[in-house]
C-alpha atoms as a PDB file:
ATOM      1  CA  UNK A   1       0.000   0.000   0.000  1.00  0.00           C
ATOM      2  CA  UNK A   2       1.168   3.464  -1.124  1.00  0.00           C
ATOM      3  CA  UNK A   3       1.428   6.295   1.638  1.00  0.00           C
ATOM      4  CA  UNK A   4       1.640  10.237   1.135  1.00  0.00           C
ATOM      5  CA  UNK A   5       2.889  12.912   3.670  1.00  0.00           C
ATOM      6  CA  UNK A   6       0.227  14.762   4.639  1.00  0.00           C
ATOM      7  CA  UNK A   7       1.076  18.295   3.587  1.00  0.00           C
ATOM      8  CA  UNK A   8       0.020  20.336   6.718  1.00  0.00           C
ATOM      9  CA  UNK A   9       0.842  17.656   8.945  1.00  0.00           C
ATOM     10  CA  UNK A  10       3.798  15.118   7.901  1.00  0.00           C
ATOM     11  CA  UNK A  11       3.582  13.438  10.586  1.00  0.00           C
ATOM     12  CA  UNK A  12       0.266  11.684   9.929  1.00  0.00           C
ATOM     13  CA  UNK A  13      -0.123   9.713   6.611  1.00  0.00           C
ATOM     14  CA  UNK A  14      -3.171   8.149   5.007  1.00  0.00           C
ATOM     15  CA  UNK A  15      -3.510   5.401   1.559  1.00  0.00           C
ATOM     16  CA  UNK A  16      -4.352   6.349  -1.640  1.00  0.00           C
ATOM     17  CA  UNK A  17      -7.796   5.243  -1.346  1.00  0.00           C
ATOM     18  CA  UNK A  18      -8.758   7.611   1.552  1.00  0.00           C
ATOM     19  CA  UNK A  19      -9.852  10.398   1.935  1.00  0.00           C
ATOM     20  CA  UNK A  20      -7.287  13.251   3.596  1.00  0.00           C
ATOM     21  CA  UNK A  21      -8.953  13.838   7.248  1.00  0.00           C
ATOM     22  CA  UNK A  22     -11.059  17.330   7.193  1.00  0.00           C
ATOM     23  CA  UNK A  23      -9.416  20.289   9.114  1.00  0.00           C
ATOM     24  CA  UNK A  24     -10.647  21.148  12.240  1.00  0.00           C
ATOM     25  CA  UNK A  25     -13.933  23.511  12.869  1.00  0.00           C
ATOM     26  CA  UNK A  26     -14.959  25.703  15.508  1.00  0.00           C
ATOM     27  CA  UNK A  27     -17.890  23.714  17.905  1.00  0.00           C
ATOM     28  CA  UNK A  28     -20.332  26.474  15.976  1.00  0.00           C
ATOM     29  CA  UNK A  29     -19.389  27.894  12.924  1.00  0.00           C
ATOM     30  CA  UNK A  30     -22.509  30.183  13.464  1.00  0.00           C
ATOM     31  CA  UNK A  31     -20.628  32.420  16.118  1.00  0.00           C
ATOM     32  CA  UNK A  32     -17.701  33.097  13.928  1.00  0.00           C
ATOM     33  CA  UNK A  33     -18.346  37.115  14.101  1.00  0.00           C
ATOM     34  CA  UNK A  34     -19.127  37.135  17.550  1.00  0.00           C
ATOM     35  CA  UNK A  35     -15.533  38.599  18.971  1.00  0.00           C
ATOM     36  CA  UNK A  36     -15.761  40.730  15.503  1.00  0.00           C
ATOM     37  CA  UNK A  37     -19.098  42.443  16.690  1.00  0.00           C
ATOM     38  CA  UNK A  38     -17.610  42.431  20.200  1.00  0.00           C
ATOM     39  CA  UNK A  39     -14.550  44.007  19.029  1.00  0.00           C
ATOM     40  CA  UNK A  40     -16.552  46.922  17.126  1.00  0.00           C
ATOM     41  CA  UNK A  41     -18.237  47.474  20.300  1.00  0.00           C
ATOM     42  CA  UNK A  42     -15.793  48.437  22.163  1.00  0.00           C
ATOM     43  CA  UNK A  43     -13.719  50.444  19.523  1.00  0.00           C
ATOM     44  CA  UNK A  44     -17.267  52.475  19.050  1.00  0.00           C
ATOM     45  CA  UNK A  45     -17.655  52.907  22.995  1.00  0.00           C
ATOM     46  CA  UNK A  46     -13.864  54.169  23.769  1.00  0.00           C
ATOM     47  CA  UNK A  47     -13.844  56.690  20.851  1.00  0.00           C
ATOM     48  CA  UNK A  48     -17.813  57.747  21.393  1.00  0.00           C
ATOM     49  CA  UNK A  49     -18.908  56.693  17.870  1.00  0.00           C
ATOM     50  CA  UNK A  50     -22.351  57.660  18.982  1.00  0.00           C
ATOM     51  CA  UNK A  51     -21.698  60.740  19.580  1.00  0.00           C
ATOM     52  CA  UNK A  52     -20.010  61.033  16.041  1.00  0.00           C
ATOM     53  CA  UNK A  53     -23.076  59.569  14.597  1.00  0.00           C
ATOM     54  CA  UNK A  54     -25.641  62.543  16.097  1.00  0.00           C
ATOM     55  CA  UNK A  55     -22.903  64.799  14.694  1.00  0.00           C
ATOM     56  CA  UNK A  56     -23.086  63.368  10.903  1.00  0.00           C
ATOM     57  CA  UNK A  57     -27.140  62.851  11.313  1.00  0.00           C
ATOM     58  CA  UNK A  58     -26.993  66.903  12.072  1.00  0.00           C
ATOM     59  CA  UNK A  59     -24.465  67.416   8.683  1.00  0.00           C
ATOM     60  CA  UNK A  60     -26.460  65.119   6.673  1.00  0.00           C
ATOM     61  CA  UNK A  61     -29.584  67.477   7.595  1.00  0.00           C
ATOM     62  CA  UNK A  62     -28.163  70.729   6.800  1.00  0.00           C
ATOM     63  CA  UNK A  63     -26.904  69.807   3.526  1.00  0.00           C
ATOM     64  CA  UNK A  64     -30.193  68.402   2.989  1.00  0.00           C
ATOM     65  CA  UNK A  65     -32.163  71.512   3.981  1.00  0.00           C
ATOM     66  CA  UNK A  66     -29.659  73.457   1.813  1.00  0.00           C
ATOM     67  CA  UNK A  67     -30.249  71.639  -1.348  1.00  0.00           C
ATOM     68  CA  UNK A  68     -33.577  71.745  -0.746  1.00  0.00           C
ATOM     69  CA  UNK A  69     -33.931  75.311  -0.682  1.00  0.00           C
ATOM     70  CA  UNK A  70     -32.250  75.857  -3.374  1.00  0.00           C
ATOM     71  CA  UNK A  71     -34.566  73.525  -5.490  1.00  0.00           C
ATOM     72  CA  UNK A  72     -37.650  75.294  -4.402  1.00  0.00           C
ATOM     73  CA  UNK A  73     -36.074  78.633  -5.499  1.00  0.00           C
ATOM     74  CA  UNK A  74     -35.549  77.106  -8.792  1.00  0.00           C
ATOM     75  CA  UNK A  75     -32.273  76.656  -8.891  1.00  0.00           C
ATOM     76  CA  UNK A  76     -31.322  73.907 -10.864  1.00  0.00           C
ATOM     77  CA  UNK A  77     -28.003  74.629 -11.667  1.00  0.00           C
ATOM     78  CA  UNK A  78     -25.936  71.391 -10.852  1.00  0.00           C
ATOM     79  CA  UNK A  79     -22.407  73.435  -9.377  1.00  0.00           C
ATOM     80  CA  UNK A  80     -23.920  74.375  -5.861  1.00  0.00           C
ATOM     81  CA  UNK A  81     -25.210  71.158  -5.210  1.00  0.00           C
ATOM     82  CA  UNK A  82     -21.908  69.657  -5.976  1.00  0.00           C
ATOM     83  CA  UNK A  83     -20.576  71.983  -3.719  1.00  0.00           C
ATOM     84  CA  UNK A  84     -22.973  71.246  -1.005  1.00  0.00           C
ATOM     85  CA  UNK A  85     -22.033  67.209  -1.240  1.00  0.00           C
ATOM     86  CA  UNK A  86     -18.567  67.923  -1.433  1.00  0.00           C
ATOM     87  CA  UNK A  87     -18.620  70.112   1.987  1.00  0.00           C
ATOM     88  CA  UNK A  88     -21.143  67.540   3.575  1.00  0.00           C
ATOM     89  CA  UNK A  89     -18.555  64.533   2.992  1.00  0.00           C
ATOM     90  CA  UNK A  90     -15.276  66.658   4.033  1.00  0.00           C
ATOM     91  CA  UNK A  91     -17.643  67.263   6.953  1.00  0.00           C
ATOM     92  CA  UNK A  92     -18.353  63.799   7.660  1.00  0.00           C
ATOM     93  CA  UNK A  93     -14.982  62.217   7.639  1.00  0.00           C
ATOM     94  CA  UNK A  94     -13.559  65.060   9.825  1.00  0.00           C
ATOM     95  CA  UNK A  95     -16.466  64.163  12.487  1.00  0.00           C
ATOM     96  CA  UNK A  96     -14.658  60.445  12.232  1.00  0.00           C
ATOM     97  CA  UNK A  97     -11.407  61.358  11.949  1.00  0.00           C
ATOM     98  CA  UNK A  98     -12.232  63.885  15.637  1.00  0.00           C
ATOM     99  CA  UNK A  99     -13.422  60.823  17.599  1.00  0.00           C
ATOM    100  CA  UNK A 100     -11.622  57.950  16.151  1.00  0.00           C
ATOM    101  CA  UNK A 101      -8.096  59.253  15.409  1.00  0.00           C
ATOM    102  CA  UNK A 102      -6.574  59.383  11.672  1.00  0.00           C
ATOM    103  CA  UNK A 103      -7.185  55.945  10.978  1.00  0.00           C
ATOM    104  CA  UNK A 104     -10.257  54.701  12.734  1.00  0.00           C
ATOM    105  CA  UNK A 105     -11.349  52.557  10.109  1.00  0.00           C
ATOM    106  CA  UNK A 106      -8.015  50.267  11.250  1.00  0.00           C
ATOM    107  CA  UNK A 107      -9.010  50.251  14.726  1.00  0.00           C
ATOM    108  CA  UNK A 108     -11.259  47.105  14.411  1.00  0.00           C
ATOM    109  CA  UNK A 109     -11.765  44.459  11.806  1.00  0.00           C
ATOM    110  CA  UNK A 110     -15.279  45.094  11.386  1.00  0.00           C
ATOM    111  CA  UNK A 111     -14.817  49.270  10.880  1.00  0.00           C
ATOM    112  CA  UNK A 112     -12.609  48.705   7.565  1.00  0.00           C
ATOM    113  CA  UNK A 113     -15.122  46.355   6.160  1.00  0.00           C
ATOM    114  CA  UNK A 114     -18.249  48.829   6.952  1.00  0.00           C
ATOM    115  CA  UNK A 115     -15.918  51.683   5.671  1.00  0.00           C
ATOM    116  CA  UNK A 116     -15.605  49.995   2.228  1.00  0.00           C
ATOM    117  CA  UNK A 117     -19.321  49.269   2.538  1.00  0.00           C
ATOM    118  CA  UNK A 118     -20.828  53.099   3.276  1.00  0.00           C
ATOM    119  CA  UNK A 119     -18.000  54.078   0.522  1.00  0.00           C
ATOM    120  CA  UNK A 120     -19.504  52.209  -2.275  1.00  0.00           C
ATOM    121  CA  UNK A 121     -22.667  53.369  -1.057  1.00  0.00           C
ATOM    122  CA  UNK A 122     -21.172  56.816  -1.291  1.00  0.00           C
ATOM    123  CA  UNK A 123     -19.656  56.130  -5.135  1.00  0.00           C
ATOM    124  CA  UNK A 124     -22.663  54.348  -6.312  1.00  0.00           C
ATOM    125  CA  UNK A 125     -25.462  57.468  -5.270  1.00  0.00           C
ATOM    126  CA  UNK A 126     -22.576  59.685  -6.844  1.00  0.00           C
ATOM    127  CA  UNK A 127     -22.889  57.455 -10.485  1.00  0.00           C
ATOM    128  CA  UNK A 128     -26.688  57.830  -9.657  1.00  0.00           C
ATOM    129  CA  UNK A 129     -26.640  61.148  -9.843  1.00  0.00           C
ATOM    130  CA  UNK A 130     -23.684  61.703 -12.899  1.00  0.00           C
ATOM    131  CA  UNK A 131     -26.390  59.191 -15.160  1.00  0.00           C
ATOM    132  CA  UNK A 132     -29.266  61.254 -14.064  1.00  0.00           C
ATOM    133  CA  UNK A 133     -27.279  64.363 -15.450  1.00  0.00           C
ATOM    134  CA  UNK A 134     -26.448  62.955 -18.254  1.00  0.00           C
ATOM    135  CA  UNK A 135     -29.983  61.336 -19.708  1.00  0.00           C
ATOM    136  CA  UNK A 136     -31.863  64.931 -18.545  1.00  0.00           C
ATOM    137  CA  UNK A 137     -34.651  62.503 -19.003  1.00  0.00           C
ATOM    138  CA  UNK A 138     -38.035  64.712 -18.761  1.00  0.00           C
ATOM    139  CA  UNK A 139     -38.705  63.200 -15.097  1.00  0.00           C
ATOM    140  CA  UNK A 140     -35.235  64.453 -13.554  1.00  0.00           C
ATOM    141  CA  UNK A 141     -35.883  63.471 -10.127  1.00  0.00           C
ATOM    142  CA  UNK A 142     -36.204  59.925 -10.583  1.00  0.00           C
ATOM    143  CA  UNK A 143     -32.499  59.763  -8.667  1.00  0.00           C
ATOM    144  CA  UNK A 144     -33.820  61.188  -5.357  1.00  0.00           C
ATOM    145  CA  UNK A 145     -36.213  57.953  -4.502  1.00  0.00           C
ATOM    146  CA  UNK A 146     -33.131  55.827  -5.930  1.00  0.00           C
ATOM    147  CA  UNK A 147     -30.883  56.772  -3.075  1.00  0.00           C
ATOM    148  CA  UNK A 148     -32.876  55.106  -0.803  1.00  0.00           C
ATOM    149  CA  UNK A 149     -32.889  52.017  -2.616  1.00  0.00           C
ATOM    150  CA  UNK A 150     -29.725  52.066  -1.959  1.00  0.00           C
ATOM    151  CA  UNK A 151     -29.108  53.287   2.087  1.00  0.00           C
ATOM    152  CA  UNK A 152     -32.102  50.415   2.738  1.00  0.00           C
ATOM    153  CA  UNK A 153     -29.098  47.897   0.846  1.00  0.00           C
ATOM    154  CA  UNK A 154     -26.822  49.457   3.321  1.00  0.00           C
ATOM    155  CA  UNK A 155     -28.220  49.016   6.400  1.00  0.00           C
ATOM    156  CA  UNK A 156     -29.921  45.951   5.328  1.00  0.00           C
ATOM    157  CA  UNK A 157     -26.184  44.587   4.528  1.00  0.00           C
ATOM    158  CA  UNK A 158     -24.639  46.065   8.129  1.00  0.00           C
ATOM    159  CA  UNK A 159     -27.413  44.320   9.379  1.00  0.00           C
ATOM    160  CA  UNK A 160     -26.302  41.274   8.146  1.00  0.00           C
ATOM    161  CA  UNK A 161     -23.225  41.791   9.536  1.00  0.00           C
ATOM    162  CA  UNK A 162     -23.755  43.438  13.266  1.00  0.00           C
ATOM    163  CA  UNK A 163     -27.265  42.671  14.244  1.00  0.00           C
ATOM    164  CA  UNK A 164     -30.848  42.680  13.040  1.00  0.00           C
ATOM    165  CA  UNK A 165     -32.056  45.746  14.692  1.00  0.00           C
ATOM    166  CA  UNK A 166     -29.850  47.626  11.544  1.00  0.00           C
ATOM    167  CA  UNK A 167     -33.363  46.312   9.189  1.00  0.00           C
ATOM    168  CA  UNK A 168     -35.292  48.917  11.425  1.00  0.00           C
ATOM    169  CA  UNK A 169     -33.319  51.967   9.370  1.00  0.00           C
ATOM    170  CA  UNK A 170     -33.380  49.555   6.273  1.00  0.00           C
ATOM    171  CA  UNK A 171     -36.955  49.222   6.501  1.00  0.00           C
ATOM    172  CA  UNK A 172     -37.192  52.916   7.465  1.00  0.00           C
ATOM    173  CA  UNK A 173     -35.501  54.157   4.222  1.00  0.00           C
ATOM    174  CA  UNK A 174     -37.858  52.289   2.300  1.00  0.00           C
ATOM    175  CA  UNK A 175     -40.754  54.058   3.100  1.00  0.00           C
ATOM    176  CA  UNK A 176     -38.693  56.678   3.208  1.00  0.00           C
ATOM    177  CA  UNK A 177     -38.358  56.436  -0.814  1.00  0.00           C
ATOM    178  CA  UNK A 178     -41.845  56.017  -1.304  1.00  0.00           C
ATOM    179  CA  UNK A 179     -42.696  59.046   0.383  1.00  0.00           C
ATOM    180  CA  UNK A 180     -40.539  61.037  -1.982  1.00  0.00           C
ATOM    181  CA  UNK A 181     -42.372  59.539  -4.756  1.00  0.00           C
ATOM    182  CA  UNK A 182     -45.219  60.732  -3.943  1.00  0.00           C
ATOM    183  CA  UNK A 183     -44.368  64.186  -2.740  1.00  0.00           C
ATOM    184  CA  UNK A 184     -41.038  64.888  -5.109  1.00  0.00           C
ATOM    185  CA  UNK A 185     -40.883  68.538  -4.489  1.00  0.00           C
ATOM    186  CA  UNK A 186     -39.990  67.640  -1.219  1.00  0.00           C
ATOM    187  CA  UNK A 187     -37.738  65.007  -2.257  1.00  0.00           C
ATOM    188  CA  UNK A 188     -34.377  66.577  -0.251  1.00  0.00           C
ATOM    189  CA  UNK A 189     -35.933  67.525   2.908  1.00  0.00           C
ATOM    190  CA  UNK A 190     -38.013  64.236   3.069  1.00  0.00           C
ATOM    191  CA  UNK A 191     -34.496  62.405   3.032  1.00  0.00           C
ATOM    192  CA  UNK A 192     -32.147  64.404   5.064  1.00  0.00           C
ATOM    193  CA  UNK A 193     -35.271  63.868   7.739  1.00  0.00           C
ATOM    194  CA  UNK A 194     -34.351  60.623   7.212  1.00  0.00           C
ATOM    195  CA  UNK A 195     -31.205  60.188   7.499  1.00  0.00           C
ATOM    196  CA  UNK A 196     -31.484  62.912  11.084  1.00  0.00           C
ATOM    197  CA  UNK A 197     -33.827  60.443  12.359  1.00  0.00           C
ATOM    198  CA  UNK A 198     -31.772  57.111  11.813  1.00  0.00           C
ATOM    199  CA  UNK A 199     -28.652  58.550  13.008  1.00  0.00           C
ATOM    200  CA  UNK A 200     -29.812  60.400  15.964  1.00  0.00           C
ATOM    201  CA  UNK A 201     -31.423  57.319  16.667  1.00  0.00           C
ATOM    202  CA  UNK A 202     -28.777  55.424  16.596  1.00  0.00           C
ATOM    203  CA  UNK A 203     -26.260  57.483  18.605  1.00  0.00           C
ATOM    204  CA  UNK A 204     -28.445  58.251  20.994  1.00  0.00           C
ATOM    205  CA  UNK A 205     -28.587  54.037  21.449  1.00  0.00           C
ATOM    206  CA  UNK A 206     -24.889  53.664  20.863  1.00  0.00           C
ATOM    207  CA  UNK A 207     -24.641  56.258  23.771  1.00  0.00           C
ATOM    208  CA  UNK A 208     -26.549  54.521  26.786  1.00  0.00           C
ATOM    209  CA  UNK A 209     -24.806  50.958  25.241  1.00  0.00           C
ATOM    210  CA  UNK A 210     -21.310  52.839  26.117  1.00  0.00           C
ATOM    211  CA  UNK A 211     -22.751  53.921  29.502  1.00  0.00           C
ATOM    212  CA  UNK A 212     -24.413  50.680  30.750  1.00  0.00           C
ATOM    213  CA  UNK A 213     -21.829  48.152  29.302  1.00  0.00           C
ATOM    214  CA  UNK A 214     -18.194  50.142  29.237  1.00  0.00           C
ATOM    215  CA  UNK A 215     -18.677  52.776  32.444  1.00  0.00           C
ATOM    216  CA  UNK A 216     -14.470  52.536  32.231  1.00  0.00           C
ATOM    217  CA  UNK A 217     -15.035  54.432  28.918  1.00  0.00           C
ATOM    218  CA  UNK A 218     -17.740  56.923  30.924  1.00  0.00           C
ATOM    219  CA  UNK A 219     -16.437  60.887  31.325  1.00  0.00           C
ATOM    220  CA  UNK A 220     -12.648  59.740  30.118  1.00  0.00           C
ATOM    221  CA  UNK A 221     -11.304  60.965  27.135  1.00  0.00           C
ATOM    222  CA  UNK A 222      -9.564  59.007  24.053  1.00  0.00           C
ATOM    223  CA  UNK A 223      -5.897  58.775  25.459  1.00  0.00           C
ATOM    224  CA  UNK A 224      -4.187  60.796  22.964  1.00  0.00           C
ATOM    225  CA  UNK A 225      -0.972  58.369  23.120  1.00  0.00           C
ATOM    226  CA  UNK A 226      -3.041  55.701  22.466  1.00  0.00           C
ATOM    227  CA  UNK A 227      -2.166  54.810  18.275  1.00  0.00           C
ATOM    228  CA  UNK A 228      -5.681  54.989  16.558  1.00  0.00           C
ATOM    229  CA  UNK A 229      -4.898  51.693  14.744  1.00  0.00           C
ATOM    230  CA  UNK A 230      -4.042  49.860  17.914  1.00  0.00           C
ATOM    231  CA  UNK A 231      -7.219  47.570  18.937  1.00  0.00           C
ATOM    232  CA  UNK A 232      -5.861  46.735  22.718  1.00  0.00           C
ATOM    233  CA  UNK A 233      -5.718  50.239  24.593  1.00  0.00           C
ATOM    234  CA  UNK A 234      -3.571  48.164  27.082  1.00  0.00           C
ATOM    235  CA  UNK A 235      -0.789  47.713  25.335  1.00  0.00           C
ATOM    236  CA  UNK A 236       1.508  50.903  25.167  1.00  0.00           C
ATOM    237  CA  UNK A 237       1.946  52.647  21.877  1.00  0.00           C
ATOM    238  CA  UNK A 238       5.594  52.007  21.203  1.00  0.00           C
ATOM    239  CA  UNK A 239       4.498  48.284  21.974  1.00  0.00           C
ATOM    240  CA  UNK A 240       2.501  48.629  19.165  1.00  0.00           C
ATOM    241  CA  UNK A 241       3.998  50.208  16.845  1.00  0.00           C
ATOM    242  CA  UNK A 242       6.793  47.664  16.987  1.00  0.00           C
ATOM    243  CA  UNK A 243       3.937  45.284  16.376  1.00  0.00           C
ATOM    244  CA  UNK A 244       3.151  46.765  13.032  1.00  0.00           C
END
């Protein structure tokens, strides 16, 4: 009978006519994100993520508000609401970059992944609006309801990912989009509500998690000589650093 090395393991062998034994699996492979979520949870309660997210539900709102009155004034030249998006996501990634250091999306597994998520969201509602430019289709507006199609993907994907209760805002920009339908003058305003709502809600949740599961994160500030990348606030920052 022929034998083989086993290639991870040399030390075991096995005939040609069986089969290689399967690696081992975790007792459920069900609870593979669980330290992921956990992880994110703690990242978002040292560095007051909630917080940041009432900020961005307040940017998202006024840039909302602004395009809005400028569409009711008849203002449909495109430059000002470029302008207006532009500001709105400088604003935005300052807001992160104030609570969760330069590189915040490193400082858990799970951030980078919903980073790359919310920025194809971002690119993708950017293309919606370039193609709606360029058709100047006689219904112009049909990009507004669109948007929401693709925030309820969003959340509907984070959901997958964190927890269920991310649906609620999925479900929420849903109706959301139908609402603009009917009512399209109101299109901007009927959104940015949206968007206020969700995030404020959100924080505002985030918040009393941080309070009633990390109190050691409670009325301390982000150590400053903490590296933003580093995941494990105990270990020093030169520690680190020689880590990575």
């Amino acid at each position: 009978m022929i034998k083989f090395n086993h290639a991870v393991q040399p030390s075991q062998t096995y005939a040609m006519n069986q089969e290689p034994p399967a690696p081992k699996a975790p007792e459920d492979l069900r609870d593979w994100k669980a330290p992921l979520v956990a992880d994110l949870d703690r990242v978002a309660a040292r560095d007051r993520w909630g917080f940041a997210f009432m900020v961005i539900g307040a940017i998202h709102f006024t840039a909302f508000v602004l395009c809005e009155l400028r569409y009711t004034s008849g203002d449909l030249r495109e430059a000002p609401y470029v302008a207006i998006w532009l500001l709105e996501l400088a604003a935005v990634l300052l807001t992160m970059q104030f609570f969760g250091g330069r590189y915040w999306w490193r400082a858990t597994p799970l951030a980078g992944i919903l980073g790359r998520l919310w920025g194809t969201f971002l690119l993708l509602s950017f293309n919606l609006t370039t193609m709606n430019s360029m058709l100047g289709m006689a219904y112009p507006e049909w990009f507004k309801p669109a948007l929401t199609n693709l925030a309820t993907f969003g959340f509907a994907t984070t959901a997958y990912l964190l927890t269920p209760r991310y649906f609620i805002p999925a479900v929420g920009m849903y109706f959301a989009g139908l609402l603009m339908v009917a009512m399209p003058r109101h299109a901007y305003i009927i959104h940015g509500s949206a968007w206020l709502l969700t995030l404020e809600g959100l924080g505002v949740i985030l918040e009393r998690r941080r309070r009633r599961r990390f109190p050691e994160f409670v009325g301390k500030p982000r150590p400053s000589a903490i590296d933003p990348r580093n995941r494990h606030p105990e270990v020093a920052a030169e520690d680190f650093a020689s880590l990575n």
